[in-house]
Protein backbone atom coordinates (compact mmCIF):
# COMPACT_ATOMS: atom_id res chain seq x y z
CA UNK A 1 56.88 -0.08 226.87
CA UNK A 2 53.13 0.54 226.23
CA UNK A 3 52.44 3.06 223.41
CA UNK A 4 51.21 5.69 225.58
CA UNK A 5 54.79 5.78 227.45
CA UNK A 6 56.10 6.30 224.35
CA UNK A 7 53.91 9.05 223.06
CA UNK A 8 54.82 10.53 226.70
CA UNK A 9 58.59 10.05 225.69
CA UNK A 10 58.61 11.34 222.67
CA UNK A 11 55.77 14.68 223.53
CA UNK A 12 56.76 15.50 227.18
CA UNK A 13 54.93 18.67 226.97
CA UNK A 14 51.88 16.97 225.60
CA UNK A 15 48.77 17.64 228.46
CA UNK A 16 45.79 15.35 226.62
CA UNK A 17 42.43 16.86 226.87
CA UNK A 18 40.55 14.81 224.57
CA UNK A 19 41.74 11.20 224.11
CA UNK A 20 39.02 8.51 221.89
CA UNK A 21 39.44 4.81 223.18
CA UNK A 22 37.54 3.38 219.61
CA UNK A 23 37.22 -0.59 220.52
CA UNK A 24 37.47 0.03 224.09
CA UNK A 25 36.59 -3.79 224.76
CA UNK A 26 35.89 -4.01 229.06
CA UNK A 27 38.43 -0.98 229.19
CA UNK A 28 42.18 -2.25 229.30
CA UNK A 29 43.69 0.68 227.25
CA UNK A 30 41.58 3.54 229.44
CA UNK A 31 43.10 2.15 232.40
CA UNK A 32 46.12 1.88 230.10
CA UNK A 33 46.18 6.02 229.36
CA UNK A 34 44.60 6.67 232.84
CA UNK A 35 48.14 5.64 234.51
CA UNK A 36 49.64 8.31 231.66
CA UNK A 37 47.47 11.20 231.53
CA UNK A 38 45.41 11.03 234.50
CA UNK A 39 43.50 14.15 234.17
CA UNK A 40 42.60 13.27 230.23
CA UNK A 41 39.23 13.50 229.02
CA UNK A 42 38.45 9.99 227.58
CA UNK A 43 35.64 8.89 225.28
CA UNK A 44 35.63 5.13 225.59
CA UNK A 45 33.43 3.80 222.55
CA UNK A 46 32.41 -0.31 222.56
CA UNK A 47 29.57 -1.05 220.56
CA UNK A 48 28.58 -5.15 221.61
CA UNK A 49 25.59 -5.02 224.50
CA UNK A 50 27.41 -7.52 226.68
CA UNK A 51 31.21 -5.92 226.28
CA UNK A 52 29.95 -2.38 226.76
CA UNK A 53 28.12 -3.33 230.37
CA UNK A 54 31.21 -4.57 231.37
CA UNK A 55 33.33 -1.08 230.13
CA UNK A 56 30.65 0.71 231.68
CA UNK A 57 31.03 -1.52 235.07
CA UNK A 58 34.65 -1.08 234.74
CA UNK A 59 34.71 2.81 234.16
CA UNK A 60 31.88 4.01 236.51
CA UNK A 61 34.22 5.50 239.22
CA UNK A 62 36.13 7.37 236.53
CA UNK A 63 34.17 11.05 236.14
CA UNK A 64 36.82 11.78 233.55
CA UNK A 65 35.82 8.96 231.46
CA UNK A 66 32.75 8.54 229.82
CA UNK A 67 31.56 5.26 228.13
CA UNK A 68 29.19 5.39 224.78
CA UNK A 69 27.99 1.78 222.70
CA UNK A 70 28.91 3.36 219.17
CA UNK A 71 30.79 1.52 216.56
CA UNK A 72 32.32 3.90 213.53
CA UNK A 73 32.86 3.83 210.19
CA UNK A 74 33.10 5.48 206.77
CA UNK A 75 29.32 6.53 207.20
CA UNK A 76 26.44 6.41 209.17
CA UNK A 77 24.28 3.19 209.75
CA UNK A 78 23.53 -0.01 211.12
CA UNK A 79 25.95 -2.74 210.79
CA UNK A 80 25.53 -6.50 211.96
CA UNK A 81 28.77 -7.24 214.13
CA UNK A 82 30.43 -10.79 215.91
CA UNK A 83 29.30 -10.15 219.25
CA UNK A 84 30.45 -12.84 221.79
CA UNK A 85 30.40 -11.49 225.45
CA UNK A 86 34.18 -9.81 226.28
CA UNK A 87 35.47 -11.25 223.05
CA UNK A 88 38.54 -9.37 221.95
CA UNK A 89 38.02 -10.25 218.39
CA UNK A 90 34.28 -8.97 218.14
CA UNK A 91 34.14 -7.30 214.53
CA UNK A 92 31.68 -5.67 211.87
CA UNK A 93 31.08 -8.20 209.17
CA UNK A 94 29.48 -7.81 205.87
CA UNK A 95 27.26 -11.44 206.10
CA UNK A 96 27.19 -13.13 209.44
CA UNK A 97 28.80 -16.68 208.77
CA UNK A 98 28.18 -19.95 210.45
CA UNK A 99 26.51 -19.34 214.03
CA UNK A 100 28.90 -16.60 215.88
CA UNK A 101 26.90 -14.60 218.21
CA UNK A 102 25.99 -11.10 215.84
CA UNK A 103 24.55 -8.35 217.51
CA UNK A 104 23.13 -5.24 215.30
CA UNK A 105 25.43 -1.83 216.20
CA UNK A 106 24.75 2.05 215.20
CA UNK A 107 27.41 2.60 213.64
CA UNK A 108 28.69 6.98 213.29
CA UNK A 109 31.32 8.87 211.98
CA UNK A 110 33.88 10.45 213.81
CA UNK A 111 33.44 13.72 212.29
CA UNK A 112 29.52 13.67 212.71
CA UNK A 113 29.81 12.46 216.33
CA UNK A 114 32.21 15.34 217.25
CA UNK A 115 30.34 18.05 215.96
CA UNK A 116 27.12 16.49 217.87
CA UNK A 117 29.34 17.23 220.87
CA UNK A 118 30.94 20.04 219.93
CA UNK A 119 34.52 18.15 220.44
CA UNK A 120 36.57 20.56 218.29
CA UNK A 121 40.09 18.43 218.70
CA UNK A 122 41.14 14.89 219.44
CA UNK A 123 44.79 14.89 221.66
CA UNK A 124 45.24 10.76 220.57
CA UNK A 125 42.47 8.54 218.90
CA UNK A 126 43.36 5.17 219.28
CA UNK A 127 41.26 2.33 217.36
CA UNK A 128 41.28 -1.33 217.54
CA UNK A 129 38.20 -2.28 215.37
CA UNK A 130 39.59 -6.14 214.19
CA UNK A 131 40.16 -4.90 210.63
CA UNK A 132 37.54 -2.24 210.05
CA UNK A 133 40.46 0.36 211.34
CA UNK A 134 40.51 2.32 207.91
CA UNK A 135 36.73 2.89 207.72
CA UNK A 136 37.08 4.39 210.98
CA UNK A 137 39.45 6.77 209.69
CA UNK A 138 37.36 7.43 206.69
CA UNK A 139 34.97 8.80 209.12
CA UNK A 140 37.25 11.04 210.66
CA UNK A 141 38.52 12.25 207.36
CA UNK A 142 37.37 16.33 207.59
CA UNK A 143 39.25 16.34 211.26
CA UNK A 144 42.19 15.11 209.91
CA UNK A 145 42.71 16.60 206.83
CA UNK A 146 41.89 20.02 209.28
CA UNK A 147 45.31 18.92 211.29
CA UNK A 148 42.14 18.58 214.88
CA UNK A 149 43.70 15.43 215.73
CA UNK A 150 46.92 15.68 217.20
CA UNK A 151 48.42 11.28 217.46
CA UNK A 152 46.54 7.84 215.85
CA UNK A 153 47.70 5.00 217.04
CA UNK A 154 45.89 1.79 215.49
């Protein structure tokens, strides 16, 4: 059973308003919570050029869902990142090895990009950054030490 199911389960009263897709790839887990919650407000976030025109492809008949090409982290910046076209394993690294594709990324916090848009509370932020999972939580660490973010699943 997919995780959302299981959140569904387990919350039955639980009416999502706000849900972050952090490594959205080309979009599998928004169609994923779509077949849950299909009246959710989702933030789809995929930072690699090629990937992202492919989420955006993949999302454009969805009003609920809106894509942005934003990586996150502990703070604010520029990071170089493995960018091969609709690869699942695309990551931020610290020095670009050998000759995989890297692509430069702005990289934001969560809480920073939330205030910008005056998102006040996260219903379930789900990240799949390839290993760079507990910087992004770094950068959402006033939100969740304030309780705003109701599940994580990473």
């Amino acid at each position: 059973m997919m995780i959302f199911r299981q959140i569904q389960a387990a919350d039955p009263d639980l009416a999502p308003r706000c849900i972050f897709d952090i490594g959205a790839n080309v979009g599998q887990t928004t169609r994923q919570i779509r077949a849950v919650w299909p009246e959710a407000r989702i933030h789809a976030f995929e930072p690699v050029s090629s990937t992202f025109d492919q989420l955006q492809a993949n999302v454009a008949g969805d009003h609920a869902t809106t894509p942005y090409r934003l990586a996150f982290g502990g703070r604010p910046g520029r990071a170089s990142m493995v960018a091969k076209p609709g690869g699942v394993l695309n990551r931020i690294v610290e020095r670009p090895a050998g000759n995989l594709p890297i692509e430069e990324v702005e990289v934001v916090t969560g809480d920073a990009f939330c205030a910008a848009q005056g998102i006040d509370r996260i219903d379930i932020l789900k990240i799949d950054t390839e290993g760079h999972d507990l910087e992004v939580l770094v950068g959402f660490r006033n939100m969740l030490a304030e309780r705003r973010i109701a599940y994580v699943e990473v």
